[in-house]
Each structure stands twice: as structure tokens, then as C-alpha cells.
N, C-alpha and C. Protein backbone atom coordinates (compact mmCIF):
# COMPACT_ATOMS: atom_id res chain seq x y z
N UNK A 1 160.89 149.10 43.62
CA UNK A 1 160.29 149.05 42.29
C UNK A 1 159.06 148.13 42.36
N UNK A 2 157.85 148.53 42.03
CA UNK A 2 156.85 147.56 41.89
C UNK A 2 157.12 146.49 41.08
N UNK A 3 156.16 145.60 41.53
CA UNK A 3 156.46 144.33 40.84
C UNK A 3 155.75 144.23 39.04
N UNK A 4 156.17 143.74 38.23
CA UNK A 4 155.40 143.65 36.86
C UNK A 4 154.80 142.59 36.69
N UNK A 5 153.56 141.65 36.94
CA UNK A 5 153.12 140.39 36.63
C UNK A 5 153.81 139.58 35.47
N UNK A 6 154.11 138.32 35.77
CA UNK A 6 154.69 137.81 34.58
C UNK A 6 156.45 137.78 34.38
N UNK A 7 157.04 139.10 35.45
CA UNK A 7 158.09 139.17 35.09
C UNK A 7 158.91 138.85 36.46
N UNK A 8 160.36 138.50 36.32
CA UNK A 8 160.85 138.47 37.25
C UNK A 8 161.65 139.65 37.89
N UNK A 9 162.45 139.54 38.74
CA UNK A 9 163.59 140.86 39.07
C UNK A 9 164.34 140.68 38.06
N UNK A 10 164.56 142.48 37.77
CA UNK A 10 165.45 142.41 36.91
C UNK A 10 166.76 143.10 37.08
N UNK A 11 168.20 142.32 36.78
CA UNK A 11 169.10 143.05 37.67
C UNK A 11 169.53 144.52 36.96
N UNK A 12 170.19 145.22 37.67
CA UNK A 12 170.87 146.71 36.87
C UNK A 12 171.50 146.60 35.42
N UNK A 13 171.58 145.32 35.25
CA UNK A 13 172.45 145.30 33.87
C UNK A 13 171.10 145.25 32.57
N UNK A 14 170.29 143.92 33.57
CA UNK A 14 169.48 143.88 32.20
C UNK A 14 168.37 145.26 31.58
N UNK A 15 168.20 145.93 32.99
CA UNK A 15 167.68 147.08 32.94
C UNK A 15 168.43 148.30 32.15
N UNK A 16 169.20 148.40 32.08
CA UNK A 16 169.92 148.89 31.43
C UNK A 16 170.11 148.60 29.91
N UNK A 17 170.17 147.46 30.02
CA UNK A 17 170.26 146.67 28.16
C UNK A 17 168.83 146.90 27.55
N UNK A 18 167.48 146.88 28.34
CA UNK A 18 166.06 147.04 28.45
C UNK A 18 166.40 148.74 27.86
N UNK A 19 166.66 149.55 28.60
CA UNK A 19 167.38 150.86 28.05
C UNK A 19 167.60 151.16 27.21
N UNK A 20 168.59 150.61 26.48
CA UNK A 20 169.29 150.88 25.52
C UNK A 20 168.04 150.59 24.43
N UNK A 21 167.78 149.53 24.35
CA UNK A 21 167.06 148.74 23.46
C UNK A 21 165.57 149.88 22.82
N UNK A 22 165.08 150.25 24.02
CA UNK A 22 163.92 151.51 24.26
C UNK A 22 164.73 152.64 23.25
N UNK A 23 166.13 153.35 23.87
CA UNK A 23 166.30 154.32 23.27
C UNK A 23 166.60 154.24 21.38
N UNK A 24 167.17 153.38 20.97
CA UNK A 24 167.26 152.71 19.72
C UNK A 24 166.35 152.62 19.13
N UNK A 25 164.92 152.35 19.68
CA UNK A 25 163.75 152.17 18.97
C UNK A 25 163.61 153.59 18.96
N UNK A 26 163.83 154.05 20.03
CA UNK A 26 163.07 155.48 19.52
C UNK A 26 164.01 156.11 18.45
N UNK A 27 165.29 156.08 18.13
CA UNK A 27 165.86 156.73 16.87
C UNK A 27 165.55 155.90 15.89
N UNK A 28 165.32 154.81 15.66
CA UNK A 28 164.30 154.31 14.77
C UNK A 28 163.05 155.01 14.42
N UNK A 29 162.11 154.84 15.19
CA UNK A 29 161.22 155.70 15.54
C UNK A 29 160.93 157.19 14.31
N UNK A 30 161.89 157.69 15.16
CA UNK A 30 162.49 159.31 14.68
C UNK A 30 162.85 158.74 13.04
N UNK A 31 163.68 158.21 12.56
CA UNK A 31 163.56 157.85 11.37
C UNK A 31 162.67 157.37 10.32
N UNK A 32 161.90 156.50 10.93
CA UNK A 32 160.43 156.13 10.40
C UNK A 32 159.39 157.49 10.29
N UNK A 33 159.64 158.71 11.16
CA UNK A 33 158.64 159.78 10.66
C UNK A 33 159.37 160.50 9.88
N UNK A 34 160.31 160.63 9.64
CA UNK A 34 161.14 161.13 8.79
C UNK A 34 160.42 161.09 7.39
N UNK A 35 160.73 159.64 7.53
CA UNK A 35 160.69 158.91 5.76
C UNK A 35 159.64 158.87 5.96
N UNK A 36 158.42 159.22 6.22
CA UNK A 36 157.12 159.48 6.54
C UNK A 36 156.32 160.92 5.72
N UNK A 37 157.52 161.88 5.83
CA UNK A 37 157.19 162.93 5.20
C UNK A 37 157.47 163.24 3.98
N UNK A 38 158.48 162.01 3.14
CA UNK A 38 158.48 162.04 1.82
C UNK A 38 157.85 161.58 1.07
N UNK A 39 157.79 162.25 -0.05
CA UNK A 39 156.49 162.13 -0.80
C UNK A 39 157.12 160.68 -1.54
N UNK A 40 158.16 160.46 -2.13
CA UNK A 40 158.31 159.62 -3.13
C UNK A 40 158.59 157.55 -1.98
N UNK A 41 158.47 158.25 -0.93
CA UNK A 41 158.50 156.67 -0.20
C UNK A 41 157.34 156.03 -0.12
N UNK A 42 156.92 154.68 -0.31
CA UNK A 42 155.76 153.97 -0.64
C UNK A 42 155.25 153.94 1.58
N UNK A 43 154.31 154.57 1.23
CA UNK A 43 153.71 154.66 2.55
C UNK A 43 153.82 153.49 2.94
N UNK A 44 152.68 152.64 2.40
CA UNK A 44 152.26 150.76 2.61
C UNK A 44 153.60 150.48 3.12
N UNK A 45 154.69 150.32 2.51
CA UNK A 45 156.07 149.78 2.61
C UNK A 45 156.41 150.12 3.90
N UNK A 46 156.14 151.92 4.39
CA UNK A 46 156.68 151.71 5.09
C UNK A 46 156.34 151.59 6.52
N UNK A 47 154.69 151.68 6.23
CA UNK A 47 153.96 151.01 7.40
C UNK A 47 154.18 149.54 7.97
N UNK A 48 154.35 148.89 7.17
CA UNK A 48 154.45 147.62 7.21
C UNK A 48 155.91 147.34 8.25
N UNK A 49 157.10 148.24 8.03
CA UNK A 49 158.20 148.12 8.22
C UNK A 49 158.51 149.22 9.45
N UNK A 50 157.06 149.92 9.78
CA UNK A 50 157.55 150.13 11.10
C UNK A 50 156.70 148.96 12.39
N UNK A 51 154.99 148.39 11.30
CA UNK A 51 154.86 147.67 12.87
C UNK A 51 156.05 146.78 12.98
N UNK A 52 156.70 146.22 12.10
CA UNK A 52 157.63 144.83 12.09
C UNK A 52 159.13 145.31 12.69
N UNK A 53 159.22 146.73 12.75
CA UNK A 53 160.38 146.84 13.25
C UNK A 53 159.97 146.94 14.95
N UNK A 54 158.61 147.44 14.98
CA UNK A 54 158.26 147.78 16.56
C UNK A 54 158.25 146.31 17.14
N UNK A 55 157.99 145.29 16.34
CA UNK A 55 157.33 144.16 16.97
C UNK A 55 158.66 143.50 17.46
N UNK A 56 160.07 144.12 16.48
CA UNK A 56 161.29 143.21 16.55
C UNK A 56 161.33 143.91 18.41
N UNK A 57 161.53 145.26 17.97
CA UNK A 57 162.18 145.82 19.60
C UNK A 57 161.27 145.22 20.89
N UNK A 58 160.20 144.99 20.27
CA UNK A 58 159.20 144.22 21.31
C UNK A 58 159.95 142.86 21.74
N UNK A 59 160.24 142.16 20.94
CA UNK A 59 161.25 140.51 21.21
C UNK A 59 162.26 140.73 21.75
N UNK A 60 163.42 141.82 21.23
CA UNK A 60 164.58 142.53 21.87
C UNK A 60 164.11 142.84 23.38
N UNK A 61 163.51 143.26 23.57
CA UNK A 61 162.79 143.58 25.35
C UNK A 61 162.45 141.93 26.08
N UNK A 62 161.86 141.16 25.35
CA UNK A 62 161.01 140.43 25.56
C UNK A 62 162.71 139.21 26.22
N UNK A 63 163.30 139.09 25.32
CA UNK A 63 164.73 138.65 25.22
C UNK A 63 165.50 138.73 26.48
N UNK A 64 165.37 139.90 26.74
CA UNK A 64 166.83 140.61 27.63
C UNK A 64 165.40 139.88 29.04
N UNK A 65 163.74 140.70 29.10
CA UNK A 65 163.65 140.41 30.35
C UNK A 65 163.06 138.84 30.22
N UNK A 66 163.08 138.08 29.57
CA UNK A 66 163.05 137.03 30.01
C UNK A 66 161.13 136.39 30.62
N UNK A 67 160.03 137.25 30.16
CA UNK A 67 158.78 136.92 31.01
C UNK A 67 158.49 135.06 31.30
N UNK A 68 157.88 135.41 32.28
CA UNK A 68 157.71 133.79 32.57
C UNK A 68 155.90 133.12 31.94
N UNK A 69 155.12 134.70 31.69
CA UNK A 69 154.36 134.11 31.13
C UNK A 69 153.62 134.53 29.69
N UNK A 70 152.53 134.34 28.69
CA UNK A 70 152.26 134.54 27.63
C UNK A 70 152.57 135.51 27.24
């Protein structure tokens, strides 16, 4: 596996939890275009509430691998 700057090895488990975490966002994801196509949901609202949900799964990743730098 190439190396990722910043990050360390990561063992089969956390890669895996890294996994999970990815696939979750994406049925998130899938839900956020959902409620995307209704007319009566406040767009703004729910723009707002997908960068902030992307940014959470971003920390959830960020969490499990642990980077060593910014």
C-alpha cells in the first residue's frame, strides 16, 4: 500500500472501521439527495446540514486514522 503523508500504518481493523465510516456517509449521502428533491424541505437547511454532516464523517475518519499532521 503506498504510503499517505501525514499518516501512519494503518492496521486491518482500523481500515476497516475507516470503511464502514465511508459507507455510512454515503447512505447519508443518498439521503441528503433524497430530501433534496422535495419541494417543501428548506434547501438552506439542508445545505447547511449536509456540509456539517460531511465535515462530521471527515473527524470520524480523521479519529479512527489518527494523522500526525495539520
Amino acid at each position: 500500500m503506498p504510503d499517505i503523508t501525514g499518516y501512519r500504518e494503518l492496521s486491518p481493523e482500523e481500515i476497516a472501521l475507516i470503511n464502514s465510516a465511508k459507507a455510512e456517509g454515503e447512505i447519508v449521502g443518498k439521503f441528503i439527495a433524497t430530501l433534496a428533491t422535495l419541494p417543501d424541505v428548506d434547501q438552506r437547511w439542508l445545505a447547511i446540514a449536509k456540509t456539517d454532516l460531511q465535515k462530521g464523517f471527515m473527524f470520524l475518519v480523521r479519529a479512527i486514522a489518527k494523522p500526525e499532521g495539520f
